[in-house]
Protein backbone atom coordinates (compact mmCIF):
# COMPACT_ATOMS: atom_id res chain seq x y z
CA UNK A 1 -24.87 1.50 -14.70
CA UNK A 2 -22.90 3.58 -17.30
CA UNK A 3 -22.10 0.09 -19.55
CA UNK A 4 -23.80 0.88 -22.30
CA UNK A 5 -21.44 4.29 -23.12
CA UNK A 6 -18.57 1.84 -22.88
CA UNK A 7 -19.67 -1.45 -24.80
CA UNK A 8 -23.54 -1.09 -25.65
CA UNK A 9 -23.57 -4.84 -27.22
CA UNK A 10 -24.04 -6.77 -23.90
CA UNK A 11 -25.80 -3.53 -21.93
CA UNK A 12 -29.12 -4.53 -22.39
CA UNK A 13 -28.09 -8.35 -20.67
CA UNK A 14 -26.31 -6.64 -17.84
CA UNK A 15 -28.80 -4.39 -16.90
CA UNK A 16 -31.05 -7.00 -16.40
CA UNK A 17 -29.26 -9.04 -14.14
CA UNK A 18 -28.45 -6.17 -12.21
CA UNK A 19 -31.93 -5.37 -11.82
CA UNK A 20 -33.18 -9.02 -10.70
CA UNK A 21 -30.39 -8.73 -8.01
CA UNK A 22 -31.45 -4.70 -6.61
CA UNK A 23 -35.13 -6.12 -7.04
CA UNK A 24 -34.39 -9.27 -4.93
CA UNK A 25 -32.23 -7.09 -2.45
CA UNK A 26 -34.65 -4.74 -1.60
CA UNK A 27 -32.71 -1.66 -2.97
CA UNK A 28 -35.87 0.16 -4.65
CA UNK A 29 -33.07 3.22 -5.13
CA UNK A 30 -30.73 1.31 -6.87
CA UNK A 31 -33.36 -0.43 -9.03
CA UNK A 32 -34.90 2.91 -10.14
CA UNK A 33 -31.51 3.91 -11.27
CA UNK A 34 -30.80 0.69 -12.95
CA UNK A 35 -34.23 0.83 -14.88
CA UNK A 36 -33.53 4.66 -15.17
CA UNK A 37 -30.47 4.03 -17.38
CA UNK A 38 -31.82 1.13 -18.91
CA UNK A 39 -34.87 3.23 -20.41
CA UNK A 40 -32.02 5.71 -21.54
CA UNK A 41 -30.15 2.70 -23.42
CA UNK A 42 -33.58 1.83 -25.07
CA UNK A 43 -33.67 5.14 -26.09
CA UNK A 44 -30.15 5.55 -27.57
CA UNK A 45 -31.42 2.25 -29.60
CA UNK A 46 -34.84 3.55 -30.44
CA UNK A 47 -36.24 0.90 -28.64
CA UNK A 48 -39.70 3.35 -27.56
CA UNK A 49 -41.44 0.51 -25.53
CA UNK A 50 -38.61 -0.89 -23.79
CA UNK A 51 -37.88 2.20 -22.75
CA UNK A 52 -41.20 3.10 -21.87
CA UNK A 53 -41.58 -0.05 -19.58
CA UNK A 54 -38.02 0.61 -17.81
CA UNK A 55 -38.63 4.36 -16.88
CA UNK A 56 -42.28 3.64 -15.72
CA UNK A 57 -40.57 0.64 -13.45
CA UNK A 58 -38.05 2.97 -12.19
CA UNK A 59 -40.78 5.75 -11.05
CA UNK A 60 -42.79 3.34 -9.32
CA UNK A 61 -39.85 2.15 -7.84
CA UNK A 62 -38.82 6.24 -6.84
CA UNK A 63 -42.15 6.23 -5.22
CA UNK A 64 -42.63 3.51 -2.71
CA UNK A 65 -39.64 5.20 -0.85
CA UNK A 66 -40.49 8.39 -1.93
CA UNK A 67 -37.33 9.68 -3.20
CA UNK A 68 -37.99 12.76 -5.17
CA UNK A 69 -34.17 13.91 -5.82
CA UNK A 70 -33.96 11.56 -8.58
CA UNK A 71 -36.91 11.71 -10.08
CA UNK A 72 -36.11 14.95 -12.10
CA UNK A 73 -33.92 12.58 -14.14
CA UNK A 74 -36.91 9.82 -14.89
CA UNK A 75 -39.56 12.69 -15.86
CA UNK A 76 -36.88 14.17 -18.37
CA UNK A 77 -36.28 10.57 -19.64
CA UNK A 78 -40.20 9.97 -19.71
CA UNK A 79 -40.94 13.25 -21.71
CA UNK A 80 -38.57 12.08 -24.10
CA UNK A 81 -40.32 8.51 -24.63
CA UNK A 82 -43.94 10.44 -24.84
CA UNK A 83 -42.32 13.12 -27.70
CA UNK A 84 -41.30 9.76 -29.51
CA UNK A 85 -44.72 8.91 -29.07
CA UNK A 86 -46.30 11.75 -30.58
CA UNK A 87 -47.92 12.76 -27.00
CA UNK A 88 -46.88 16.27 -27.07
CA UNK A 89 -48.95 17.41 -24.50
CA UNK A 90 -47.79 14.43 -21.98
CA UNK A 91 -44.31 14.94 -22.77
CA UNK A 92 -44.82 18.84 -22.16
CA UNK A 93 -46.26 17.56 -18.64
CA UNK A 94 -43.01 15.92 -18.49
CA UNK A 95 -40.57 18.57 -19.15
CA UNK A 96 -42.30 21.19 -17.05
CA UNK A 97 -42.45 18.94 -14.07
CA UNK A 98 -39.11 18.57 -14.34
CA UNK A 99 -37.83 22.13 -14.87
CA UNK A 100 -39.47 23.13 -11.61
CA UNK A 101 -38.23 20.37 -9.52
CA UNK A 102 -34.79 20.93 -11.12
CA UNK A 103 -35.23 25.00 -10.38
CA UNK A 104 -36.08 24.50 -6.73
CA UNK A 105 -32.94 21.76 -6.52
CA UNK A 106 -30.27 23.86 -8.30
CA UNK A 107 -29.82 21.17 -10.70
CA UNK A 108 -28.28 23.03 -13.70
CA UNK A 109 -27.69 20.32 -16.05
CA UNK A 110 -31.61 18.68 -15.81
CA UNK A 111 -32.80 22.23 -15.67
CA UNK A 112 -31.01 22.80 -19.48
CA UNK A 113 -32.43 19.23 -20.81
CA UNK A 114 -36.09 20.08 -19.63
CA UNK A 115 -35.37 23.42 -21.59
CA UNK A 116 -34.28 21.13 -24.17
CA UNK A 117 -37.40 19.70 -24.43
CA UNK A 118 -39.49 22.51 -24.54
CA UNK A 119 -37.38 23.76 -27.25
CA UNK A 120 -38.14 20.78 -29.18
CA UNK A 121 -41.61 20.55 -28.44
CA UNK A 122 -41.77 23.85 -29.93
CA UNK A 123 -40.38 23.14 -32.88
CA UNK A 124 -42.64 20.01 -33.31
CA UNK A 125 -45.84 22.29 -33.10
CA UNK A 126 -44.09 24.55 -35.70
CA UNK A 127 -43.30 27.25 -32.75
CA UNK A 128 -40.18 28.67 -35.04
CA UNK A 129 -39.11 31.37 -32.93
CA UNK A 130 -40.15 30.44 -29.89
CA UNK A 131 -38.12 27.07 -30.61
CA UNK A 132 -34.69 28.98 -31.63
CA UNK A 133 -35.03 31.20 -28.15
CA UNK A 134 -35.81 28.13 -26.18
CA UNK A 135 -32.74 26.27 -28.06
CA UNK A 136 -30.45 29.87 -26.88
CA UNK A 137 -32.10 29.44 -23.45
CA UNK A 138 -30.91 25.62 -22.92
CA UNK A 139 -27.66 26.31 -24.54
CA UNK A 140 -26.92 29.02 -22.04
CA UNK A 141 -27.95 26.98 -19.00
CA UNK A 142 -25.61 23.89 -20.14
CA UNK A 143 -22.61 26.49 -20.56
CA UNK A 144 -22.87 27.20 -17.15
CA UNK A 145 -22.29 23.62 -16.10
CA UNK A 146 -18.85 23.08 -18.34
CA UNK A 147 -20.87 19.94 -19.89
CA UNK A 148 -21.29 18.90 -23.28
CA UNK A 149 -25.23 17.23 -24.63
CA UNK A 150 -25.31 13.38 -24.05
CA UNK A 151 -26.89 11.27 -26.50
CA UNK A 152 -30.03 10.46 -27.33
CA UNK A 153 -30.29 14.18 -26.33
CA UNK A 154 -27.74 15.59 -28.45
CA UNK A 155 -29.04 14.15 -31.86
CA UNK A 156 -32.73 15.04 -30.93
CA UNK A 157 -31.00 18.77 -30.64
CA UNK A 158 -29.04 18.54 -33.63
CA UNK A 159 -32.45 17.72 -35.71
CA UNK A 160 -34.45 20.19 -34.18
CA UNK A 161 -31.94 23.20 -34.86
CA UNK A 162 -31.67 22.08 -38.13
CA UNK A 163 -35.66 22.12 -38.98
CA UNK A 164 -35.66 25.34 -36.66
CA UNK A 165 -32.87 27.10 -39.04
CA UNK A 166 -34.07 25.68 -42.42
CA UNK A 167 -37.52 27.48 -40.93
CA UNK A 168 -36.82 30.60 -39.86
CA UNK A 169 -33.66 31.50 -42.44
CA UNK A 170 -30.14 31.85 -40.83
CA UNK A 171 -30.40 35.96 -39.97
CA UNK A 172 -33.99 35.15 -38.17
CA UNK A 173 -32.61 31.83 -36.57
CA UNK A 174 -29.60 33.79 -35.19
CA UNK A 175 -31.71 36.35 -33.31
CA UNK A 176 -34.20 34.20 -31.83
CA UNK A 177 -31.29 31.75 -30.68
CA UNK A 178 -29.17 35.04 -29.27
CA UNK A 179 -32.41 36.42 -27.92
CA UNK A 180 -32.83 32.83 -25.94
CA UNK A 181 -29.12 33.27 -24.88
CA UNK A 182 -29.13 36.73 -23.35
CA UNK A 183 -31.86 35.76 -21.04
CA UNK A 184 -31.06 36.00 -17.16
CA UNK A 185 -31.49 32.90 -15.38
CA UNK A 186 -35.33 34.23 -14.07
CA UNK A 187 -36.16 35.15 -17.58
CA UNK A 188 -34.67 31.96 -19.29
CA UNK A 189 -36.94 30.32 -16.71
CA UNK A 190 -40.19 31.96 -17.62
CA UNK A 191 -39.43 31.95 -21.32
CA UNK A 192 -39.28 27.56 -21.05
CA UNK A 193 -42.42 27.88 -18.64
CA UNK A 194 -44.14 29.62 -21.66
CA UNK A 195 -44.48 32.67 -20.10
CA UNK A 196 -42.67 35.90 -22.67
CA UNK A 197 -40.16 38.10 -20.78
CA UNK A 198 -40.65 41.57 -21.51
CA UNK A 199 -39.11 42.68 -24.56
CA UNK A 200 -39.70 39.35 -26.41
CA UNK A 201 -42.52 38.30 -28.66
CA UNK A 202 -43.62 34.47 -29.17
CA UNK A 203 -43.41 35.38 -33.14
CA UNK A 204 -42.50 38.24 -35.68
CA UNK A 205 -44.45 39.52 -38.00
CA UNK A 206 -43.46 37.44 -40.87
CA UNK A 207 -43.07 34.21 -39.06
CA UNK A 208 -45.95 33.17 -37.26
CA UNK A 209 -46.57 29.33 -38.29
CA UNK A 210 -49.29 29.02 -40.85
């Protein structure tokens, strides 16, 4: 399941046999996983339809036994395939879906990458500010996991601080990303589900997106 981190080269060839055998088995968990991780090697490739085909296989497969623990991970996966697609509005659908299921499990790490996301969404629509908060906002909520960003995720973060920084100027950059950082938990929450915590505005005065 984890092969490609190891040796991608022969991934893609393994995953496929290991799906045949879940899928003759029976094991619709195990095959969800399997096509789970094999839409997130197709994305580490840039390999947008594979990994299209492989995520919707493993949701379909999450819901004939209606597992719903596991799907948090699929959705995030998903709205990353649809932001590739230049579906921002699906892959929003995505991410939010996610962050609530994520909030109601107490899943830290998924509830960070669906803040993730959002961050990057923003920063796709031109959002500046709201995109360096969101960026503090999933920052914080990975800290308090002990876990580093895993790829494809951490080089679609990289690039979207970057265009977020080159944007706003490093002194207005640093704000909005310490403004995203002090958030509690609630308000960190509310600020990714697009509604503004008191004390915070969407956009200053000199940087609203033209």
């Amino acid at each position: 399941m984890c092969s490609d981190l190891i040796d991608p080269a022969p991934s893609g060839q393994l995953f496929a046999e290991a799906i045949a055998c879940t899928s003759r088995s029976g094991n619709q968990l195990m095959t969800s996983r399997l096509h789970n991780n094999a839409g997130v090697h197709a994305l580490r490739a840039g390999d947008i339809p594979a990994a299209r085909a492989h995520l919707e296989a493993a949701a379909q497969a999450i819901e004939s036994i209606g597992e719903t623990s596991y799907d948090v991970s699929v959705k995030l996966n998903l709205g990353w395939v649809l932001r590739q697609e230049a579906d921002p509005d699906g892959a929003r659908s995505m991410f939010e879906a996610s962050l609530r299921t994520s909030r109601r499990n107490g899943d830290r790490a998924a509830t960070a990458y669906a803040s993730l996301g959002l961050a990057c969404l923003a920063e796709d629509l031109g959002d500046w500010r709201q995109a360096g908060q969101l960026h503090g906002v999933a920052q914080a909520l990975l800290d308090r996991t002990g876990k580093p960003w895993e790829d494809p995720e951490a080089r679609y973060r990289e690039a979207s601080l970057d265009n977020v920084r080159a944007r706003l100027g490093d002194e207005q950059w640093g704000r909005a990303y310490a403004e995203g950082t002090a958030l509690s938990l609630d308000e960190a929450l509310d600020l990714a589900r697009g509604t503004v915590p008191p004390g915070l505005t969407p956009f200053g005065p000199d940087i609203r997106p033209s």
